[in-house]
PDB file of N, CA and C in Angstrom:
ATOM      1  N   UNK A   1      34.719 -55.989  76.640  1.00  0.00           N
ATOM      2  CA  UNK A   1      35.129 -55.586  77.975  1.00  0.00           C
ATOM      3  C   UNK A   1      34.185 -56.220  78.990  1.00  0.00           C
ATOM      4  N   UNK A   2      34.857 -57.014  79.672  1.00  0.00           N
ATOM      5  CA  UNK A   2      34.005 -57.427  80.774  1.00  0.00           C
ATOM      6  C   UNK A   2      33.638 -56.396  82.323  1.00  0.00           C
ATOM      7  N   UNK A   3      32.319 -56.767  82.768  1.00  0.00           N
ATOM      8  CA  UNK A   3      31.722 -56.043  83.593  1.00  0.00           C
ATOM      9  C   UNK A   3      31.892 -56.461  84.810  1.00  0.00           C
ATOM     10  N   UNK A   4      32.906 -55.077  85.921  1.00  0.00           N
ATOM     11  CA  UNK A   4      33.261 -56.132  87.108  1.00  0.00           C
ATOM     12  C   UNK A   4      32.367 -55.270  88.124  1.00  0.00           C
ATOM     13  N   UNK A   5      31.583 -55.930  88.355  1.00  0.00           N
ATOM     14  CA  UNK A   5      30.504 -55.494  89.659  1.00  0.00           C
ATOM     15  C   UNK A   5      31.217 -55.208  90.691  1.00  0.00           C
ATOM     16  N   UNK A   6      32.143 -55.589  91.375  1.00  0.00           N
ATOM     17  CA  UNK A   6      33.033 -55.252  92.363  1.00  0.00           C
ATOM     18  C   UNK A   6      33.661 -53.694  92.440  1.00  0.00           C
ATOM     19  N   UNK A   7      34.168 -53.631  91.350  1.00  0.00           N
ATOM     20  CA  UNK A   7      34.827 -52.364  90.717  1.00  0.00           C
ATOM     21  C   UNK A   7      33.387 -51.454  90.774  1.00  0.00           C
ATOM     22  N   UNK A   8      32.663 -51.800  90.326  1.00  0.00           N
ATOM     23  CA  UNK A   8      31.468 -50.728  90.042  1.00  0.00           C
ATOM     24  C   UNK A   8      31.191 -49.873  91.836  1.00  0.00           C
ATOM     25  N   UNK A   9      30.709 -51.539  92.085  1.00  0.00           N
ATOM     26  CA  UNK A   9      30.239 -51.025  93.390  1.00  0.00           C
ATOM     27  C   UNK A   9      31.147 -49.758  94.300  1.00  0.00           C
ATOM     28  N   UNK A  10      32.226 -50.340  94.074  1.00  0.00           N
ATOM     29  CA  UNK A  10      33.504 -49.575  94.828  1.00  0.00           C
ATOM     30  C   UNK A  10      33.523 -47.916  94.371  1.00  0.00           C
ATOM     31  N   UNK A  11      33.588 -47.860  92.814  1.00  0.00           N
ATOM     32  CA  UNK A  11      33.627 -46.484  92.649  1.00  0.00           C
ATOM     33  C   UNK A  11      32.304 -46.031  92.961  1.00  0.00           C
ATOM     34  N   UNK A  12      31.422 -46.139  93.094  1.00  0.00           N
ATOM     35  CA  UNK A  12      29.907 -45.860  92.816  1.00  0.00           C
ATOM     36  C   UNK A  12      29.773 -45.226  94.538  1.00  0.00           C
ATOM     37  N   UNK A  13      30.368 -45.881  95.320  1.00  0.00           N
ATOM     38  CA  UNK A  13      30.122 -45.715  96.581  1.00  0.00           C
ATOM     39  C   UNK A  13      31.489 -44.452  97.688  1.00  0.00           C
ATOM     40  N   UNK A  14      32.413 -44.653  96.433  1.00  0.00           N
ATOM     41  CA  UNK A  14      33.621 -43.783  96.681  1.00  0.00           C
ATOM     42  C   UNK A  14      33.038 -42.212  96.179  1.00  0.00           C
ATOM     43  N   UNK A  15      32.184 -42.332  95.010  1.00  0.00           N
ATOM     44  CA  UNK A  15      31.708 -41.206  94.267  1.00  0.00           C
ATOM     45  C   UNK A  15      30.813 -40.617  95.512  1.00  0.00           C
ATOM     46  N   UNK A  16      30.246 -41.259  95.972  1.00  0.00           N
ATOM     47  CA  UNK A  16      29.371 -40.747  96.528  1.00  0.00           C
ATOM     48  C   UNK A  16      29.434 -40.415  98.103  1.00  0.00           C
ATOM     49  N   UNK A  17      30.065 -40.970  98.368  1.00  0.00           N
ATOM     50  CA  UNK A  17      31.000 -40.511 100.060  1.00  0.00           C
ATOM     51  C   UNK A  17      31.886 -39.041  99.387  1.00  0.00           C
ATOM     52  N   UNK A  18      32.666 -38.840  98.402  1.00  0.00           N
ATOM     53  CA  UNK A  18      33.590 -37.771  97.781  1.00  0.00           C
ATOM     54  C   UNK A  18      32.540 -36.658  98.031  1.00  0.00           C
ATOM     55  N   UNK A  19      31.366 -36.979  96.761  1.00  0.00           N
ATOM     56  CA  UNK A  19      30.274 -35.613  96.939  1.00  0.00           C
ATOM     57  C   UNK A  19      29.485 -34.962  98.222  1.00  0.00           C
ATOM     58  N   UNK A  20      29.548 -36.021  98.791  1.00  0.00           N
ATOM     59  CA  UNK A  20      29.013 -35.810 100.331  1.00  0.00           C
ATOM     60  C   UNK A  20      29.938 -35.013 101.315  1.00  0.00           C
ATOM     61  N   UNK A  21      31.293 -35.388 101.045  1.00  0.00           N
ATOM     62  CA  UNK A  21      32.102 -34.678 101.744  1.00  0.00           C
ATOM     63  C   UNK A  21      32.549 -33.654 101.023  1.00  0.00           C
ATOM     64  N   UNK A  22      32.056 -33.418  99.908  1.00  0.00           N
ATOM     65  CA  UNK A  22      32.449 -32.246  99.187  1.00  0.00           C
ATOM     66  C   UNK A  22      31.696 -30.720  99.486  1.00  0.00           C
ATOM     67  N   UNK A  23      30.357 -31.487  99.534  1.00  0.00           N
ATOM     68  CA  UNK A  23      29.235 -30.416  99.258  1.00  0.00           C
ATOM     69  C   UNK A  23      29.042 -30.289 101.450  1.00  0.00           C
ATOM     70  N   UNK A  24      29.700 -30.716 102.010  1.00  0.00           N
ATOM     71  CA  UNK A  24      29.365 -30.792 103.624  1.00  0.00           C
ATOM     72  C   UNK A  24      30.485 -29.606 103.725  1.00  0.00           C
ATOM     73  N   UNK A  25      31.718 -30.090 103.152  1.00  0.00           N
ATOM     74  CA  UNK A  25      33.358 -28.767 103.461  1.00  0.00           C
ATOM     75  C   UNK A  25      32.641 -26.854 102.687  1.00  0.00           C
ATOM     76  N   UNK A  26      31.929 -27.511 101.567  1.00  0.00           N
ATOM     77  CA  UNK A  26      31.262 -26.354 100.431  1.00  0.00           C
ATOM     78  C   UNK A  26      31.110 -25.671 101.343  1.00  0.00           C
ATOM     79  N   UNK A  27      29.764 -26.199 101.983  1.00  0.00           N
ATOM     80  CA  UNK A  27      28.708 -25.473 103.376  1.00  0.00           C
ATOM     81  C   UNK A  27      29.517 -25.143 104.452  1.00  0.00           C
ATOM     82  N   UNK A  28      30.230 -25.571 105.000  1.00  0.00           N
ATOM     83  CA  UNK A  28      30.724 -24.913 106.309  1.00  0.00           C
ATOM     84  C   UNK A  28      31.759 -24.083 105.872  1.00  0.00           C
ATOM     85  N   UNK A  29      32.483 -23.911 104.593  1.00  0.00           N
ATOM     86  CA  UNK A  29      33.164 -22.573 104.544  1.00  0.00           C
ATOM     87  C   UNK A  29      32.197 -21.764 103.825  1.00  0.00           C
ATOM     88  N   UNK A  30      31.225 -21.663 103.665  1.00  0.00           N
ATOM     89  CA  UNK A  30      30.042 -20.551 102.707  1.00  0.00           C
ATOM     90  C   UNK A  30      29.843 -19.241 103.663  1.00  0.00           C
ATOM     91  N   UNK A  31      29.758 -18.292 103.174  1.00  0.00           N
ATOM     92  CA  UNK A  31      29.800 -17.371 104.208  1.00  0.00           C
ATOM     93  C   UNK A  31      28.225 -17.007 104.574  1.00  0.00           C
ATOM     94  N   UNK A  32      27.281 -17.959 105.110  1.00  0.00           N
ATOM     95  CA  UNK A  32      26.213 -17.847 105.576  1.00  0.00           C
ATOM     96  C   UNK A  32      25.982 -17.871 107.109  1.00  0.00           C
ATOM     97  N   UNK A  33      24.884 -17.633 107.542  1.00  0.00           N
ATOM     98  CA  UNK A  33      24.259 -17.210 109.410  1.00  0.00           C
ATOM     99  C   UNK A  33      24.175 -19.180 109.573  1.00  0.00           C
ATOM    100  N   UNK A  34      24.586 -19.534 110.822  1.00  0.00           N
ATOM    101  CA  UNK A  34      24.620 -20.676 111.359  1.00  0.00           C
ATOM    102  C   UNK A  34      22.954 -21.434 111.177  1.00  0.00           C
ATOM    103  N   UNK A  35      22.278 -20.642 111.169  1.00  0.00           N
ATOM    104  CA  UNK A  35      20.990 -21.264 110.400  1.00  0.00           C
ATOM    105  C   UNK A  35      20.713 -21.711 109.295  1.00  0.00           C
ATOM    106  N   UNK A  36      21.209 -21.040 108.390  1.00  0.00           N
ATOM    107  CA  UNK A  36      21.164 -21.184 107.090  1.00  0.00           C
ATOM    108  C   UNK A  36      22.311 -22.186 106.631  1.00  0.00           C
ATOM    109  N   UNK A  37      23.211 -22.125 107.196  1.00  0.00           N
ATOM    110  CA  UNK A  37      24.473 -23.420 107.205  1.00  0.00           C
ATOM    111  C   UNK A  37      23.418 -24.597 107.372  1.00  0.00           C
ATOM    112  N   UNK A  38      22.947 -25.229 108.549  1.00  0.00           N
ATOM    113  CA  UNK A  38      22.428 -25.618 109.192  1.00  0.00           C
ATOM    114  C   UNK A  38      21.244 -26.689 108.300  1.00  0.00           C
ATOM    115  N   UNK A  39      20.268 -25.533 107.739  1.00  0.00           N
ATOM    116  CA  UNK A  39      19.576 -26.115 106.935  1.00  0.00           C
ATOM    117  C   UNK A  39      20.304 -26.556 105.130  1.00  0.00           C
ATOM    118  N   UNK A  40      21.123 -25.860 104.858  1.00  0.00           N
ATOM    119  CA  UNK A  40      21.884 -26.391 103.553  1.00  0.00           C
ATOM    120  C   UNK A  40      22.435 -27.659 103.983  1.00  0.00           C
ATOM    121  N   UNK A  41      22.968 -27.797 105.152  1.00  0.00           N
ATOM    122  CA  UNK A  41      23.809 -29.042 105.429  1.00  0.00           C
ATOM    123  C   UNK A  41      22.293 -30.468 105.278  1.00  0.00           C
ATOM    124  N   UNK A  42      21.392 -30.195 105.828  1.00  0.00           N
ATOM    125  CA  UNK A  42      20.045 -30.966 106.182  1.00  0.00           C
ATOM    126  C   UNK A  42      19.591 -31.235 104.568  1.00  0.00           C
ATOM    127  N   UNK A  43      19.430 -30.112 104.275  1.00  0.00           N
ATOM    128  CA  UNK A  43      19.252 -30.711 102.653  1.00  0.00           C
ATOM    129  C   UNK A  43      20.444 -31.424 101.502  1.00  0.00           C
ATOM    130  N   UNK A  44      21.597 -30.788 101.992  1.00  0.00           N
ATOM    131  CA  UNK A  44      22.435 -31.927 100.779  1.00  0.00           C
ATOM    132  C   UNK A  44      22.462 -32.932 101.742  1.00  0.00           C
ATOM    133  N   UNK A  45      22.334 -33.739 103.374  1.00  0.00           N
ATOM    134  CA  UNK A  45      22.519 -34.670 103.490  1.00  0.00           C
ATOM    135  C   UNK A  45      21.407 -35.432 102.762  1.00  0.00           C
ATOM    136  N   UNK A  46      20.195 -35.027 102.841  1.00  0.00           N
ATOM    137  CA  UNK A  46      18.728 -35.224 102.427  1.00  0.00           C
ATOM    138  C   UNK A  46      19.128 -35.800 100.961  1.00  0.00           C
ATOM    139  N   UNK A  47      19.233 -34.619 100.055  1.00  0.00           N
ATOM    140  CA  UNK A  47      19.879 -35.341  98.540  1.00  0.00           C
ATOM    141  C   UNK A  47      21.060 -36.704  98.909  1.00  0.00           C
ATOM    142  N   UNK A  48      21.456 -36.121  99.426  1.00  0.00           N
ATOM    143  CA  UNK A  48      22.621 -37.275  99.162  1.00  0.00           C
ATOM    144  C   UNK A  48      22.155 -38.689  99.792  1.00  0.00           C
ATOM    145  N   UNK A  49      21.505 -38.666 101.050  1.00  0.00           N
ATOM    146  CA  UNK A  49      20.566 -39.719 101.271  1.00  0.00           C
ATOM    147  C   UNK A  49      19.400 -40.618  99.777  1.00  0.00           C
ATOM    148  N   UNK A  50      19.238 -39.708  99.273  1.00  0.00           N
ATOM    149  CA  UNK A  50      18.250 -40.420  98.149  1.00  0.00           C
ATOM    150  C   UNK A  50      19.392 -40.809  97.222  1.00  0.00           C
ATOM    151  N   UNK A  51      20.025 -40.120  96.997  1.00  0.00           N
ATOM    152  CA  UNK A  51      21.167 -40.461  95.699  1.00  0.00           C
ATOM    153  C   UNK A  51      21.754 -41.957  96.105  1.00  0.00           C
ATOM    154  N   UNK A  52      22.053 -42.378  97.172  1.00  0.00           N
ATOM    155  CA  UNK A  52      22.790 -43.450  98.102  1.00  0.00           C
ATOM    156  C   UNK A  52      21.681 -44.257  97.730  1.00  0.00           C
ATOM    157  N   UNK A  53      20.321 -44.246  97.964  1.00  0.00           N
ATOM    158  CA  UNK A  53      19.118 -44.809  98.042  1.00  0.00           C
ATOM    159  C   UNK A  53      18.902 -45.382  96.480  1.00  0.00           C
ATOM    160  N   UNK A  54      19.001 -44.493  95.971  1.00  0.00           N
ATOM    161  CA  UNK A  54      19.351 -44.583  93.770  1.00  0.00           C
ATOM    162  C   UNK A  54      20.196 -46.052  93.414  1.00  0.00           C
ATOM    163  N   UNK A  55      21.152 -45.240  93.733  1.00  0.00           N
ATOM    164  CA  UNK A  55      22.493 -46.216  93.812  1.00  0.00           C
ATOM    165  C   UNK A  55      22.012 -47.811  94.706  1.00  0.00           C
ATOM    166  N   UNK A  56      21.936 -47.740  95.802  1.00  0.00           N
ATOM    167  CA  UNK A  56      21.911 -49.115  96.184  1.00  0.00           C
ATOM    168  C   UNK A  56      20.814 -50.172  95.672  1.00  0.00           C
ATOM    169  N   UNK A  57      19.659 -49.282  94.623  1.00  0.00           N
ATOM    170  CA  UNK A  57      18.975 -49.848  94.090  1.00  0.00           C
ATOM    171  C   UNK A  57      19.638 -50.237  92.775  1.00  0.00           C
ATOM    172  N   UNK A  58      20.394 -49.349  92.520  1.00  0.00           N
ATOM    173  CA  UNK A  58      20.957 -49.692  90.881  1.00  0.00           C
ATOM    174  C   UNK A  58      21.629 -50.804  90.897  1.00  0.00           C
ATOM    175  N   UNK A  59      22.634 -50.855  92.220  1.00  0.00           N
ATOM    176  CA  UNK A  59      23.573 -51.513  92.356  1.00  0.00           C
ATOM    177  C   UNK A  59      22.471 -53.098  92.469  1.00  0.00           C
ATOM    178  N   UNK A  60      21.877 -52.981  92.936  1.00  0.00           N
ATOM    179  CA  UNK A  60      20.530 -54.061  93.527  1.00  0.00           C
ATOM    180  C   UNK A  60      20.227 -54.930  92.021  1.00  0.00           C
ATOM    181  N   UNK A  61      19.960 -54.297  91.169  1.00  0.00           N
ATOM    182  CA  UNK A  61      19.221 -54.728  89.843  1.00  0.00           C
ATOM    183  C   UNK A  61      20.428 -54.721  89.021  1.00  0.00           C
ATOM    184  N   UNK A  62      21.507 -54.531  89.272  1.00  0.00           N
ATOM    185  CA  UNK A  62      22.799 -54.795  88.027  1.00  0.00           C
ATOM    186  C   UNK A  62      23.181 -56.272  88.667  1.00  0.00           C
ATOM    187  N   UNK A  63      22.995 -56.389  89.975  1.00  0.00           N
ATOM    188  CA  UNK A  63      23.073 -57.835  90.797  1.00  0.00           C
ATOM    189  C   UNK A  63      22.440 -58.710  89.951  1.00  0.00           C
ATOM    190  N   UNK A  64      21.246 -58.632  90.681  1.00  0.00           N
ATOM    191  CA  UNK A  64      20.103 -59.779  89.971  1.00  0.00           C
ATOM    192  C   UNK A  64      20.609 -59.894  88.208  1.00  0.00           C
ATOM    193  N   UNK A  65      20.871 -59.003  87.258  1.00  0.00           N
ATOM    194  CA  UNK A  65      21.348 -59.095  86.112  1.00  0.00           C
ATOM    195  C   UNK A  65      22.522 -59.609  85.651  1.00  0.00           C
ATOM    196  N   UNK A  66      23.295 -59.441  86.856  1.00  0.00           N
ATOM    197  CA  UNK A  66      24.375 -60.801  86.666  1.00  0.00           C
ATOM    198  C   UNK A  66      24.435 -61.817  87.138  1.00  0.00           C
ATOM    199  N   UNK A  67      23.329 -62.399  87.760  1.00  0.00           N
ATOM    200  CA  UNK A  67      23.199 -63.459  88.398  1.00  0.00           C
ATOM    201  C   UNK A  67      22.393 -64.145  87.780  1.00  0.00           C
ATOM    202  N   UNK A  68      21.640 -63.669  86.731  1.00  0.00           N
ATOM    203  CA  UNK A  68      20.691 -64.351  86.064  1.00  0.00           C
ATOM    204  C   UNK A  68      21.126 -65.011  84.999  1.00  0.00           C
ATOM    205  N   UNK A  69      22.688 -63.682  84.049  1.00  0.00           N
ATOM    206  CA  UNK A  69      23.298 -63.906  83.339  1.00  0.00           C
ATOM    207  C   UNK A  69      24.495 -65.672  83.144  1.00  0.00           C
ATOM    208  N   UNK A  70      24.641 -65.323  84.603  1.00  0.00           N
ATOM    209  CA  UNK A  70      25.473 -66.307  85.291  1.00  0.00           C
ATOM    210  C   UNK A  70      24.473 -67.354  85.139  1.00  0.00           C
ATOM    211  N   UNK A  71      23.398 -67.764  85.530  1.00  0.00           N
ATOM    212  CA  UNK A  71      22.411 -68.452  85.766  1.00  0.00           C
ATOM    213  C   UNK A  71      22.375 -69.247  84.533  1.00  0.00           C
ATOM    214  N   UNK A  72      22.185 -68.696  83.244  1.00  0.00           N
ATOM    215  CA  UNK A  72      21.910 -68.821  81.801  1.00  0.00           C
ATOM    216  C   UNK A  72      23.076 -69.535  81.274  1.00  0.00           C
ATOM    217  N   UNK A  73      24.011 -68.921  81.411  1.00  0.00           N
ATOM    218  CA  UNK A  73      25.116 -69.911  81.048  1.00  0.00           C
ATOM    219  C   UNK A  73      25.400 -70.987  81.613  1.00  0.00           C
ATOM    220  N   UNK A  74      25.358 -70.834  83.189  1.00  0.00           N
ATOM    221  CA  UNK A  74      25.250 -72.468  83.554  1.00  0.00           C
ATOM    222  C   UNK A  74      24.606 -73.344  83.592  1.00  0.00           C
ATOM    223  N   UNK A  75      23.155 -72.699  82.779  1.00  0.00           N
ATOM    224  CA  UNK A  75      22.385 -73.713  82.605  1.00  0.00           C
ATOM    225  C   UNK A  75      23.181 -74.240  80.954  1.00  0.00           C
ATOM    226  N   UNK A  76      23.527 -73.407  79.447  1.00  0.00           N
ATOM    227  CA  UNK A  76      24.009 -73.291  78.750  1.00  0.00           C
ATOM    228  C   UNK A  76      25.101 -74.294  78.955  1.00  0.00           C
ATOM    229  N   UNK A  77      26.212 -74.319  79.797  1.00  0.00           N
ATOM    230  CA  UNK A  77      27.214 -75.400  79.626  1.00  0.00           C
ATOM    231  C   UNK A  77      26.829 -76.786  80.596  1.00  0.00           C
ATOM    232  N   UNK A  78      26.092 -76.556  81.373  1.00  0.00           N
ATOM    233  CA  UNK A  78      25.419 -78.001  81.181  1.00  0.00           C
ATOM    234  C   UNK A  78      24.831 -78.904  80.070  1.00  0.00           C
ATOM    235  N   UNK A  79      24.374 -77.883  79.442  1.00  0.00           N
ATOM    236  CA  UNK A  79      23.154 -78.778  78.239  1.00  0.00           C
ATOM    237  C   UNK A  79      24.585 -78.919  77.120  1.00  0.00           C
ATOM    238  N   UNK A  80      25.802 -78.163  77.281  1.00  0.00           N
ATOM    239  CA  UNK A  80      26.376 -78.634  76.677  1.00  0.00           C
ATOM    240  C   UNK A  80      27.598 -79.973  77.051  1.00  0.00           C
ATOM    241  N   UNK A  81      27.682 -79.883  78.214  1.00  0.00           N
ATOM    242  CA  UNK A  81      28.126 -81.380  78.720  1.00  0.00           C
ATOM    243  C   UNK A  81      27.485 -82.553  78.868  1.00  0.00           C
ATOM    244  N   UNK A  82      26.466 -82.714  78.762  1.00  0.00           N
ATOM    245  CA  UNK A  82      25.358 -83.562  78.318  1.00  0.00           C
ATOM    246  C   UNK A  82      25.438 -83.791  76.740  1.00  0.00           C
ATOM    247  N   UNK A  83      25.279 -82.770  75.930  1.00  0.00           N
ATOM    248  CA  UNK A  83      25.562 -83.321  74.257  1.00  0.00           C
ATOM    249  C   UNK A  83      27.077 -83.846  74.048  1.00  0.00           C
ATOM    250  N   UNK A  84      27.925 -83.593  74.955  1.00  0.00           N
ATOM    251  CA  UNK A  84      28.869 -84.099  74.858  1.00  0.00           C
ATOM    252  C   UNK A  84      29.355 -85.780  75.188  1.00  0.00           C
ATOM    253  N   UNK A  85      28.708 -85.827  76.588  1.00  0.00           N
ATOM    254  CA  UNK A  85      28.636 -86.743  76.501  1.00  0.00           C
ATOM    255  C   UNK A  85      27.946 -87.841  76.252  1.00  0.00           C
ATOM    256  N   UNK A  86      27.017 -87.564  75.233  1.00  0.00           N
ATOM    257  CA  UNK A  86      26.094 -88.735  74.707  1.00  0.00           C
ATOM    258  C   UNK A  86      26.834 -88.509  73.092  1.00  0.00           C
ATOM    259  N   UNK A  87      27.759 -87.455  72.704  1.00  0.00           N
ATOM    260  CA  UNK A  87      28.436 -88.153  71.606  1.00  0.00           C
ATOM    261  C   UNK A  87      29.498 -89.169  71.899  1.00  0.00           C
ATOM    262  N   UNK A  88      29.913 -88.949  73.325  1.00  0.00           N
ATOM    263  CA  UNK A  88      31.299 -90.063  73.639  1.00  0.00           C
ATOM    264  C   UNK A  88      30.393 -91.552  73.806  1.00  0.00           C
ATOM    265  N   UNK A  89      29.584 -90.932  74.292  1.00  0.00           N
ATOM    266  CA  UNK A  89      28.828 -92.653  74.634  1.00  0.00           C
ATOM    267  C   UNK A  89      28.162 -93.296  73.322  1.00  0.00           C
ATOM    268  N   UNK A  90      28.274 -92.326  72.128  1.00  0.00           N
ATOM    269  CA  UNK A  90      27.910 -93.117  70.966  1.00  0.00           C
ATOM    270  C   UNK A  90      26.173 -93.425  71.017  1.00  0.00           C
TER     271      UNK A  90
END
């Protein structure tokens, strides 16, 4: 199964806008004093700020890992168009 970074990114960032707006609707129907709303809302934005922060690092280093991957092979089918063509050239 091939790995589509595109796709990743997309759900990864859909997941995480969903929970954000999940846990924001949670809090404003909770039956708490406008203070206490207030500060729950400050802290899951807070979590959800680092979680975003997680993620764009993950997303960061699965990059560089396919780019390196990418990197390797094209160095890989060069060295193999080169043996190729020094068998045509005899």
């Amino acid at each position: 199964m091939e790995f589509d970074s595109e796709e990743y990114t997309s759900n990864a960032m859909w997941f995480i806008a969903g929970a954000a707006v999940g846990a924001s609707l949670a809090l404003l129907f909770a039956p708490s004093s406008g203070r206490v709303t207030r500060r729950k809302i400050r802290h899951a934005a807070k979590r959800s700020g680092i979680a975003l922060d997680r993620t764009g690092h993950d997303l960061i280093d699965k990059g560089k890992e396919i780019y390196e991957k990418g990197r390797r092979m094209a160095d890989d089918a060069a060295d193999m168009l080169d043996r190729g063509k020094k068998l045509v050239e005899g």
